[in-house]
Each structure stands twice: as structure tokens, then as C-alpha cells.
Protein backbone atom coordinates (compact mmCIF):
# COMPACT_ATOMS: atom_id res chain seq x y z
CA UNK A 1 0.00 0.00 0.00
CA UNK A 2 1.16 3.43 -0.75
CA UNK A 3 0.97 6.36 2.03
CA UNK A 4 1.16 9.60 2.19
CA UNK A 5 2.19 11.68 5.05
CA UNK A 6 2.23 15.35 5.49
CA UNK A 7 3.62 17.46 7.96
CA UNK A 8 2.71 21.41 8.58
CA UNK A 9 4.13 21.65 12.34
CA UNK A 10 6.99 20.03 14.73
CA UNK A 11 4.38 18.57 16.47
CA UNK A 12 3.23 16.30 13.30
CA UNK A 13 6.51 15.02 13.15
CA UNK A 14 6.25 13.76 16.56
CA UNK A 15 2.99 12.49 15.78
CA UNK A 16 3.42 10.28 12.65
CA UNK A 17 7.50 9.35 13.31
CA UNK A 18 6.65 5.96 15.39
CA UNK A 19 3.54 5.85 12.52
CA UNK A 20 5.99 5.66 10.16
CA UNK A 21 8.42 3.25 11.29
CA UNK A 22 5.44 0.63 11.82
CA UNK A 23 3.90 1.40 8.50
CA UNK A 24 7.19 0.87 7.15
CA UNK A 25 7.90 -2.43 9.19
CA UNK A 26 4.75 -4.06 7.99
CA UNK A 27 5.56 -3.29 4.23
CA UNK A 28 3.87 -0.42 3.01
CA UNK A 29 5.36 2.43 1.29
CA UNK A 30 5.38 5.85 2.55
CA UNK A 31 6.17 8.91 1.31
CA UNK A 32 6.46 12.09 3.54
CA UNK A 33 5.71 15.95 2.94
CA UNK A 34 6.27 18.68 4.80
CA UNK A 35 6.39 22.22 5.09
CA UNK A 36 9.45 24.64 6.88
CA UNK A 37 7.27 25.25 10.07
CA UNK A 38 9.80 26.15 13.35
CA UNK A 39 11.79 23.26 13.50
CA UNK A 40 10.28 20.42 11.63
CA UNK A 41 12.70 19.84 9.20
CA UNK A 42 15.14 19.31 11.44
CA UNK A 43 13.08 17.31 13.69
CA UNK A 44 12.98 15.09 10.30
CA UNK A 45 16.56 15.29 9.54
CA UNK A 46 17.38 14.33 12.63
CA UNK A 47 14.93 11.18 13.00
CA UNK A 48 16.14 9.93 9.44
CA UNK A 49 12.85 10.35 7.90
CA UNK A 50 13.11 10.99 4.23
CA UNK A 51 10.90 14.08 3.23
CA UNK A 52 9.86 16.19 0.23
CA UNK A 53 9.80 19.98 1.12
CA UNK A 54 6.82 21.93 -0.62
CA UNK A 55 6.68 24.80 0.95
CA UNK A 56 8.28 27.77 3.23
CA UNK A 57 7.77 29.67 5.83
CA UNK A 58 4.99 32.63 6.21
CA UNK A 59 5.59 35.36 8.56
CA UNK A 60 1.88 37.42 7.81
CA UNK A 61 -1.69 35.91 6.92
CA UNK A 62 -1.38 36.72 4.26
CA UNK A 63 1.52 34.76 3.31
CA UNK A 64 0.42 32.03 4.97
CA UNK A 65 -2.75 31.69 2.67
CA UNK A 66 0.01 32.12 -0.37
CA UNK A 67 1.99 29.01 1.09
CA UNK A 68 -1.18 27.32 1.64
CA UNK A 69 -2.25 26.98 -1.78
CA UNK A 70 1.37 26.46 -3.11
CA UNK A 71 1.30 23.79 -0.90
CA UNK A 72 -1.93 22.45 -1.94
CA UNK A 73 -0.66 22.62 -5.61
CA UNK A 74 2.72 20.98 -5.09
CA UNK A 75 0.75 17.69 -3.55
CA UNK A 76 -1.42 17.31 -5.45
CA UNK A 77 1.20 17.22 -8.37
CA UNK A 78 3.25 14.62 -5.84
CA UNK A 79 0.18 12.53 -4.94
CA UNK A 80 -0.46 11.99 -9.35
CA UNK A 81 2.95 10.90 -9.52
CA UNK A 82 2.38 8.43 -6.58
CA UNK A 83 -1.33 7.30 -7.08
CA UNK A 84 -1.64 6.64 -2.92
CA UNK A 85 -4.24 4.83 -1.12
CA UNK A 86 -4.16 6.71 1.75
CA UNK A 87 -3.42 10.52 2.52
CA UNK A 88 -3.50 11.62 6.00
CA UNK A 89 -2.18 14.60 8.06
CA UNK A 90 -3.06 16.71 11.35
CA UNK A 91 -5.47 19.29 10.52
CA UNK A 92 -5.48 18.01 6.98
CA UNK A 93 -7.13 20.77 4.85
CA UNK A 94 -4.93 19.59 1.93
CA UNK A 95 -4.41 16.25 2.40
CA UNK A 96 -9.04 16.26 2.42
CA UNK A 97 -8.74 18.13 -0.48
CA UNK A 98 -5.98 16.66 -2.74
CA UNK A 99 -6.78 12.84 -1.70
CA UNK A 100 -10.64 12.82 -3.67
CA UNK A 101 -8.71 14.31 -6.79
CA UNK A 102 -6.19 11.48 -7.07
CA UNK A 103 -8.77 8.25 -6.07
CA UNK A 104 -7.03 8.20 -2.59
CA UNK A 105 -8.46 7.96 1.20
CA UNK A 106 -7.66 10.63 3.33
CA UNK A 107 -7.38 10.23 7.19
CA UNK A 108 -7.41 13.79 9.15
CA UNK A 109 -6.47 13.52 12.98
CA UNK A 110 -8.07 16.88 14.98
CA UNK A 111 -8.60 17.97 18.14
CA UNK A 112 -9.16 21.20 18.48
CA UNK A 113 -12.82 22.34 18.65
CA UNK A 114 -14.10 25.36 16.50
CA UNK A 115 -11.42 26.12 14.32
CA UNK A 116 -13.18 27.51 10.99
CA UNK A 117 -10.20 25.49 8.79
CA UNK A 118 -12.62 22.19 9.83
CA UNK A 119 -15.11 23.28 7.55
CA UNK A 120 -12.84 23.22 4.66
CA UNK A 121 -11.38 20.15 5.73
CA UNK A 122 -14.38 17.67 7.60
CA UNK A 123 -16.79 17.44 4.38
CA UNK A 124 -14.20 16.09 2.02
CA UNK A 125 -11.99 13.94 4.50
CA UNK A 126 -13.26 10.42 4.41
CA UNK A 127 -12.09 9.49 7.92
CA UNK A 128 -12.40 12.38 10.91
CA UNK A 129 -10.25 11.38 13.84
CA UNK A 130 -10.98 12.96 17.73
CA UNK A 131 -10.20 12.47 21.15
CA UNK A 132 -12.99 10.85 22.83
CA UNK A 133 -14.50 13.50 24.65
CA UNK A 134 -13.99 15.92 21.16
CA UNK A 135 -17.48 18.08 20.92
CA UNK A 136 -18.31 18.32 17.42
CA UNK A 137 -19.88 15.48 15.47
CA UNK A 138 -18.75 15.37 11.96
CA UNK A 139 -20.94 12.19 11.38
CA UNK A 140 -20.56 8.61 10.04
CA UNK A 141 -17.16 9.20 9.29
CA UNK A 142 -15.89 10.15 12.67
CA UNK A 143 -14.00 8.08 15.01
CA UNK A 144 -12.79 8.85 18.62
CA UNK A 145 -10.02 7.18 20.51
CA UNK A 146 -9.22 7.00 24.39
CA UNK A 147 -5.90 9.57 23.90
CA UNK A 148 -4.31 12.87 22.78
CA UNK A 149 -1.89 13.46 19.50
CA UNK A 150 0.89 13.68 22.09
CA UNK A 151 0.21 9.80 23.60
CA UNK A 152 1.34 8.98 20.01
CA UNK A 153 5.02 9.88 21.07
CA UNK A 154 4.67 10.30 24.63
CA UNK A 155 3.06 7.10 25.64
CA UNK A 156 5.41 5.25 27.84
CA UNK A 157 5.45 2.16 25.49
CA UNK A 158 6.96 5.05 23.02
CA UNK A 159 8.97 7.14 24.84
CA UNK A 160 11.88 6.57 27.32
CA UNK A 161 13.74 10.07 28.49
CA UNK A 162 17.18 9.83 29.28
CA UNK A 163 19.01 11.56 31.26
CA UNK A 164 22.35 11.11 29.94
CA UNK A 165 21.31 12.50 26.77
CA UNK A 166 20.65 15.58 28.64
CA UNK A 167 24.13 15.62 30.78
CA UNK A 168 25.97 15.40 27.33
CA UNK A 169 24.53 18.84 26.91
CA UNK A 170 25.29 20.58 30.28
CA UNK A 171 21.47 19.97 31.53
CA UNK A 172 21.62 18.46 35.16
CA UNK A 173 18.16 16.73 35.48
CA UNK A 174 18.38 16.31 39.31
CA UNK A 175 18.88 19.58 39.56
CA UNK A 176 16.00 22.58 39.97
CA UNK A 177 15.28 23.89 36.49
CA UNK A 178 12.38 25.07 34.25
CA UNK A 179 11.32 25.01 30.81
CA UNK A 180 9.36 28.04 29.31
CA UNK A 181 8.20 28.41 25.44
CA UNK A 182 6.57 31.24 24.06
CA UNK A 183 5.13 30.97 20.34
CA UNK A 184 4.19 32.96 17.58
CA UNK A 185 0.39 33.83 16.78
CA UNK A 186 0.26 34.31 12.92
CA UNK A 187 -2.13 30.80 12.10
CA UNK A 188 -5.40 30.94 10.44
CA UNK A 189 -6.73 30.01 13.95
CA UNK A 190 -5.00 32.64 16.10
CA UNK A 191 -6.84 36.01 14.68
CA UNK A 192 -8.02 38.10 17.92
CA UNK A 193 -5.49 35.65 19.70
CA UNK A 194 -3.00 35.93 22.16
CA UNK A 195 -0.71 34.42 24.84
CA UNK A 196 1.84 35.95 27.23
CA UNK A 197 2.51 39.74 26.99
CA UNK A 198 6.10 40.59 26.87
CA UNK A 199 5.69 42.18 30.94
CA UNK A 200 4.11 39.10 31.77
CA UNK A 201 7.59 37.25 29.79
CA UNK A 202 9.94 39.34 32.08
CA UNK A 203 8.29 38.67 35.19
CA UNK A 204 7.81 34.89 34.96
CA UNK A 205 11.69 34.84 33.64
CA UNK A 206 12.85 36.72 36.35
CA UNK A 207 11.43 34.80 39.07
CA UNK A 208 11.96 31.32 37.71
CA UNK A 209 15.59 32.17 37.28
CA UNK A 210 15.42 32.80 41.58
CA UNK A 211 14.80 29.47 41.67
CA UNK A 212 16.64 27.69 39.43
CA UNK A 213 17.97 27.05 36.03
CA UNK A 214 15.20 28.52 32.92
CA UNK A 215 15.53 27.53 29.43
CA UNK A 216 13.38 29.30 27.15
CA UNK A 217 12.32 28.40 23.73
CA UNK A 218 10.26 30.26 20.86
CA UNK A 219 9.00 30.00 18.03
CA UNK A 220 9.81 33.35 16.53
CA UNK A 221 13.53 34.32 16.74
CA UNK A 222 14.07 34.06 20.69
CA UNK A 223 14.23 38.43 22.17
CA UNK A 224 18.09 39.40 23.03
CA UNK A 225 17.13 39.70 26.55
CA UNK A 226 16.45 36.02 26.82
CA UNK A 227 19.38 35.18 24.94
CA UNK A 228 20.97 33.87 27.79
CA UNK A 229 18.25 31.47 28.36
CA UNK A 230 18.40 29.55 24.78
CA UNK A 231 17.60 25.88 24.88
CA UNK A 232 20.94 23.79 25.27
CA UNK A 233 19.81 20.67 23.94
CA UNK A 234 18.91 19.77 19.90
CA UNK A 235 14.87 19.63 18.85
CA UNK A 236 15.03 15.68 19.25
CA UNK A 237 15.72 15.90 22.65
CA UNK A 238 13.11 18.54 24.37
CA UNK A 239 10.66 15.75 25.45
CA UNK A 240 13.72 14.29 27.73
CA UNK A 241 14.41 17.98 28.87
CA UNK A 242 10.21 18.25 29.30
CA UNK A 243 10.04 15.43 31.21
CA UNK A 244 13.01 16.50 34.28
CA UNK A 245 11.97 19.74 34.33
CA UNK A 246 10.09 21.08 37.29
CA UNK A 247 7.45 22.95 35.67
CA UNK A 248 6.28 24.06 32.29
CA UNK A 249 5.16 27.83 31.72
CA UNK A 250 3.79 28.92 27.99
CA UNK A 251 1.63 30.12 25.52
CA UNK A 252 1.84 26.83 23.26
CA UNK A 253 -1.23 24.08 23.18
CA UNK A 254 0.77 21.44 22.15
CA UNK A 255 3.73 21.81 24.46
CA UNK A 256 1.59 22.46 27.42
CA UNK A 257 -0.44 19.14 26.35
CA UNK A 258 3.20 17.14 26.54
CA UNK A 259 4.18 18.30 29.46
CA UNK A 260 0.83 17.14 31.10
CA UNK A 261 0.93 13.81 29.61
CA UNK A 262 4.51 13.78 30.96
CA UNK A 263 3.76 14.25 34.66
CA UNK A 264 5.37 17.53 34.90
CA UNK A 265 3.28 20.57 36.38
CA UNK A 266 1.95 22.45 33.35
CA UNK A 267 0.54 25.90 33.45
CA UNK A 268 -0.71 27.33 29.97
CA UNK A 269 -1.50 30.93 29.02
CA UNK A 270 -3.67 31.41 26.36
CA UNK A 271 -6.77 34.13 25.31
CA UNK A 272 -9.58 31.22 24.56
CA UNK A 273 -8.78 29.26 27.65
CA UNK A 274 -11.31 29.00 30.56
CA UNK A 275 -14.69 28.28 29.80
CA UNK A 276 -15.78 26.63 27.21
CA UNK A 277 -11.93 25.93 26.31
CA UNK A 278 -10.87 22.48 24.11
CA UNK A 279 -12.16 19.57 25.74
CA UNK A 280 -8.01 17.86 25.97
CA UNK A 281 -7.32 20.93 28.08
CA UNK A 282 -10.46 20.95 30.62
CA UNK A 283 -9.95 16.84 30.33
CA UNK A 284 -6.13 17.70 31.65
CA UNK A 285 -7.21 20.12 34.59
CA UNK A 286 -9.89 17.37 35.76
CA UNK A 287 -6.38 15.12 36.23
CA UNK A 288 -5.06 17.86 38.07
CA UNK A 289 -1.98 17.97 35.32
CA UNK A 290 -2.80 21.21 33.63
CA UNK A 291 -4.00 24.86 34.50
CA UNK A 292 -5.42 27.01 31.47
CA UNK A 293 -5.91 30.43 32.08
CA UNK A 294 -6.84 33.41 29.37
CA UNK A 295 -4.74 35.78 31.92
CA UNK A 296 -1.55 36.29 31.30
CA UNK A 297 -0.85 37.62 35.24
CA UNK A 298 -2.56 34.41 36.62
CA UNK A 299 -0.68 32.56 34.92
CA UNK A 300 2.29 33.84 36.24
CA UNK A 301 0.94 34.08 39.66
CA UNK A 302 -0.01 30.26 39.15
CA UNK A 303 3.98 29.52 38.13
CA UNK A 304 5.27 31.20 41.43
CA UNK A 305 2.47 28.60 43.19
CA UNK A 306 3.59 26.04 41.34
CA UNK A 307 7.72 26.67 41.90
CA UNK A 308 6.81 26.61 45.67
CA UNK A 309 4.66 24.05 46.25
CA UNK A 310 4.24 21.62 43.34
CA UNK A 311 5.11 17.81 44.60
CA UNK A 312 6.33 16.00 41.87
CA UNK A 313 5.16 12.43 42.92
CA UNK A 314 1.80 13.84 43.28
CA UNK A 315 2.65 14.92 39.37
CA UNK A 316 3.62 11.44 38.32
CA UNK A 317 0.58 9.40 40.60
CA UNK A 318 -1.69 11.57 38.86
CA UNK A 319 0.24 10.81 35.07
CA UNK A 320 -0.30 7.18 35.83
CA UNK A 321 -4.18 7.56 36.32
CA UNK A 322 -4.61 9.20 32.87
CA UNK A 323 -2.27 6.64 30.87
CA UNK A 324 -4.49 3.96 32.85
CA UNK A 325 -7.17 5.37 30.53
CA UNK A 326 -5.71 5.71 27.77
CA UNK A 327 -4.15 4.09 24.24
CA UNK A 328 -0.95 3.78 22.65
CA UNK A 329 -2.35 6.11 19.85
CA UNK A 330 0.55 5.46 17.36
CA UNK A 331 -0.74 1.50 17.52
CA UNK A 332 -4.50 2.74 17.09
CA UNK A 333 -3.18 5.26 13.95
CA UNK A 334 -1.09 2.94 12.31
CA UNK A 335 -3.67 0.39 12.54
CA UNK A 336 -6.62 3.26 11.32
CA UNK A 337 -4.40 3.96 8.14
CA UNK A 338 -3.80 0.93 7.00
CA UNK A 339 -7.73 -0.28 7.44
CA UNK A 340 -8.64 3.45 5.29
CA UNK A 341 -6.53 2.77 2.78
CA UNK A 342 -6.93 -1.37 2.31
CA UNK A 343 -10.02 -1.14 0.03
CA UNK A 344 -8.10 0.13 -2.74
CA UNK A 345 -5.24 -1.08 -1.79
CA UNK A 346 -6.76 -5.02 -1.98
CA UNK A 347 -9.68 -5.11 -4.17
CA UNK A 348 -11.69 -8.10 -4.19
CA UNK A 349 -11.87 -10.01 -7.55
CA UNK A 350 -15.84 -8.98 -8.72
CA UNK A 351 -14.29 -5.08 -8.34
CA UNK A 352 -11.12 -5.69 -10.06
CA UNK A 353 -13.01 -6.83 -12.73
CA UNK A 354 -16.18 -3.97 -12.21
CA UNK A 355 -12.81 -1.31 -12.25
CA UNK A 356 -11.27 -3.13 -15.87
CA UNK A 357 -8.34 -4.59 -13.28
CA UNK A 358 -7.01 -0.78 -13.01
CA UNK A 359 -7.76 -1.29 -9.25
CA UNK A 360 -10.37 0.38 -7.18
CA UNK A 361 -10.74 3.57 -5.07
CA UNK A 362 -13.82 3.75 -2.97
């Protein structure tokens, strides 16, 4: 069977790397896309995985709606060349549109409620995938699983953090230290959006430092004043620096999601937190993993809590409860793909004939 992957975020790499691998141990071939986004290409470089870059960077909306539909273009010219069974992506607007034009499944993962992209994407894909608890309904074609993107990489079964990885790189992990990330708000779904102001930066930054050792990353290019502050370790290795760390402080979904699902005290800043918020996020706080706040100065003021009281078996007792609920989601995807795309990729003998023997795309 013939996949195809795509990849618009460092996140997606996480997601579909262990996806992959087993797709590629059971036979299949895949062929990945991606887009420069932050540091996905490097995340792919440096997990081996052979890619096909279609598009750049976009610094404005603008430009991102210009990359959009030169990325568009550019697959769908790949996917001809191909003929796939299956497309599938996070988010998926092309992939859902591209995959109908070249007689190919597509399988979109989501979860993140009331994004306007989904109605772009949801009508065409033929498979919808959501967390459980996920609040829209897109329908026959939807299918929830017990788990988050991030249990795809993050699952135990998946990931193993080691320390010496981090020593090699000057990072003590039994020592006091915290990991902040701020990120940049120019998606589709961030209009009217907003995380930490840059006060609110300089006073979490300042008092973390009081306490121990802060490494800061960001999306954008990182501000001189937290220069000092850069992350010491490589992309492939902030999960293992995620996992030691003492707290998490930031203005990033995903990151805040990982360091939940990690056991280490997460606090998240962002403008459409609080109620009615994403139903991963008021999932997290109900495990007592995550705090979500639209307040930029309560979140800080939740930090400084956090730094002074936070007890990190209580962290880890309450990690093991949610993975006692919840999948190896890289087993459930891999699986999910290769069921999408197995119609065409196996006809039966009455449709190879109905189809002339070309093969058949449902």
C-alpha cells in the first residue's frame, strides 16, 4: 500500500515518526511531505525520515494563505505521480482536499474544537479522527479514541527520556530547572489571539531564574534579553528535557499538552482558555496535570504557586491515572491507516473486474 504523510508543524513530526516506522515495518510504502514550520525539518533530519519539502515559511496571513495553496498545488502534483491509497495529516485541509482528486483515502487527525479550517477540511476527508470526549460530530465518518496526539510519542510504550542524553549537553536533570516556550500567533486560527505579553515574559523569567535554572524556547527568533536562556539541547531531545523539568510555563497548546501527559506541572497561558476551552485541556485540569488560564498575570501568579509548592510524585501518581485510561495512539493510527486505505489497496476479484483490473478507489 502506498501512504502519504504530510507534515505542517513540529508537532506532526512527533505524531506520525513511530507511525511511520510501523507502516514501514509491515511493508507499506510511505512517502512524507512537509512544510518549513519552526523546527520540523530538522526534527525530520534528525529522526532519518526521508521528506519532500513543498513549501516555506509565512511570517503574515497573508503569506500564509500564499503558502497554503502552493502547498496544496505541489501535492497534489506529488500525490499523481504516486497514485496513494491513503493521505493523511493533522489538521489536513490539503491532504481532504488533494486525496478525492487522485482516487485516494484521506485520514485527518483533529482535536481542536471550532477552528473555521474544519469546515474546509471535515466534508471532504473520508475518515475524521478525535479524542474521545472531542465536541463536534462530523458524522458517520468520525471516530474517537481514548488519547491525545501527544500519547502517540509520549506514551510510555513510546517514549523513554534519558538523562544522559541531557548531561551530554550541560542539563543536570536532578537539579531545579524550568522550561518556558513562548510561540508565535500568525495561524489561520490565532486572529483576535494571544498568549503571554512581553511584561508578563519578564516577570515569569525573572522569578523562575530565583529558583533555578530557565531555558526558554520560541518559536519566533528568541528576544536578546532572553538570549541567555536559549535551549541547550537539539529539537530531538526537548521531550527528555520536558520530562526533568520542574514545571512548564507557555503560551503553546501542544507543548503544554506534553508536558501534562509527561507528569510535569503544566501551566498554559492562552486568550480562549477558561470556559468553554478544548475539551483535551479541561480533560487535563480534571487530572489535576494542567491549568489554562486566558490571563496572562494568573498565569504567572499560578507559576510562582507552582515553583513553591508543586510535589512531583503527586505529578507522576496523577500521570499514571490518565495513561491507565488511555491508548498507545501510534498503535490505534497505524492500525486506522492501514484499514482506510486497504479497500483500494486489496480489491476483491468482482471489483477488479467492475474497475477493468485498473484497481479500485472507494
Amino acid at each position: 500500500m502506498r501512504v502519504v504523510v504530510t507534515i505542517q508543524h513540529p508537532a506532526h513530526v512527533h505524531f506520525y515518526r513511530p507511525v511511520v516506522a510501523e507502516l514501514g515495518r509491515r511493508g507499506h510504502e510511505v512517502h512524507v511531505f512537509a512544510r518549513d514550520k519552526d523546527v520540523a525539518l530538522e526534527l525530520l533530519d534528525r529522526h532519518g525520515i526521508d521528506h519532500t519539502v513543498l513549501a516555506g515559511q509565512a511570517n503574515s496571513l497573508t503569506e500564509l494563505a500564499k503558502v497554503q495553496l502552493t502547498y496544496e498545488y505541489r501535492l497534489f502534483r506529488e500525490a499523481r505521480r504516486i497514485d496513494p491509497h491513503v493521505m493523511t495529516a493533522i489538521g489536513g485541509v490539503a491532504v481532504a482536499h488533494v486525496a478525492p482528486l487522485v482516487g485516494a483515502r484521506s485520514v485527518v487527525w483533529i482535536d481542536n474544537e471550532g477552528v473555521q479550517s474544519h469546515r474546509i477540511t471535515t466534508p471532504l476527508a473520508h475518515v475524521v479522527c478525535t479524542p474521545r470526549r472531542f465536541r463536534e460530530d462530523y458524522g458517520r465518518k468520525h471516530v474517537r479514541y481514548d488519547g491525545y496526539h501527544e500519547l502517540a510519542y509520549l506514551h510510555p510504550d513510546r517514549f523513554d527520556p534519558d538523562p544522559d542524553h541531557l548531561r551530554e549537553h550541560g542539563v543536570e536533570p536532578d537539579e531545579r530547572f524550568f522550561f518556558v516556550r513562548f510561540r508565535e500567533w500568525c495561524a489561520l486560527h490565532d486572529v483576535g489571539e494571544a498568549g503571554f505579553s512581553q511584561a508578563a515574559k519578564r516577570d515569569l523569567v525573572s522569578f523562575l531564574e530565583e529558583h533555578g535554572s530557565v531555558y526558554v524556547s520560541s518559536e519566533s527568533a528568541l528576544p536578546p534579553e532572553f538570549a541567555d536562556y536559549r535551549l541547550p539541547v537539539p529539537a530531538d531531545l526537548v521531550h527528555d528535557l520536558l520530562y526533568y523539568a520542574d514545571l512548564y510555563v507557555g503560551d503553546s497548546a501542544t507543548m503544554a499538552t506534553e508536558a501534562a501527559v509527561l507528569g510535569t506541572p503544566s501551566v498554559r497561558a492562552q486568550s480562549f482558555a477558561g470556559e468553554g476551552d478544548m475539551t483535551n485541556f479541561l480533560e487535563l485540569e480534571e487530572y489535576g496535570l494542567l491549568f489554562s488560564t486566558p490571563d496572562d498575570d494568573e498565569a504567572v501568579a499560578q507559576a510562582k504557586s507552582l515553583v513553591r509548592e508543586a510535589d512531583p510524585e503527586t505529578y507522576q501518581r496523577r500521570r499514571e491515572e490518565l495513561l491507565a485510561d488511555k491508548i498507545d495512539v501510534a498503535r490505534y493510527a497505524t492500525d486506522l491507516i492501514v484499514s482506510a486505505g486497504r479497500p483500494a489497496a486489496e480489491p476483491t476479484a468482482s471489483r477488479r473486474a467492475a474497475d477493468g483490473g485498473r484497481g479500485f478507489r472507494e
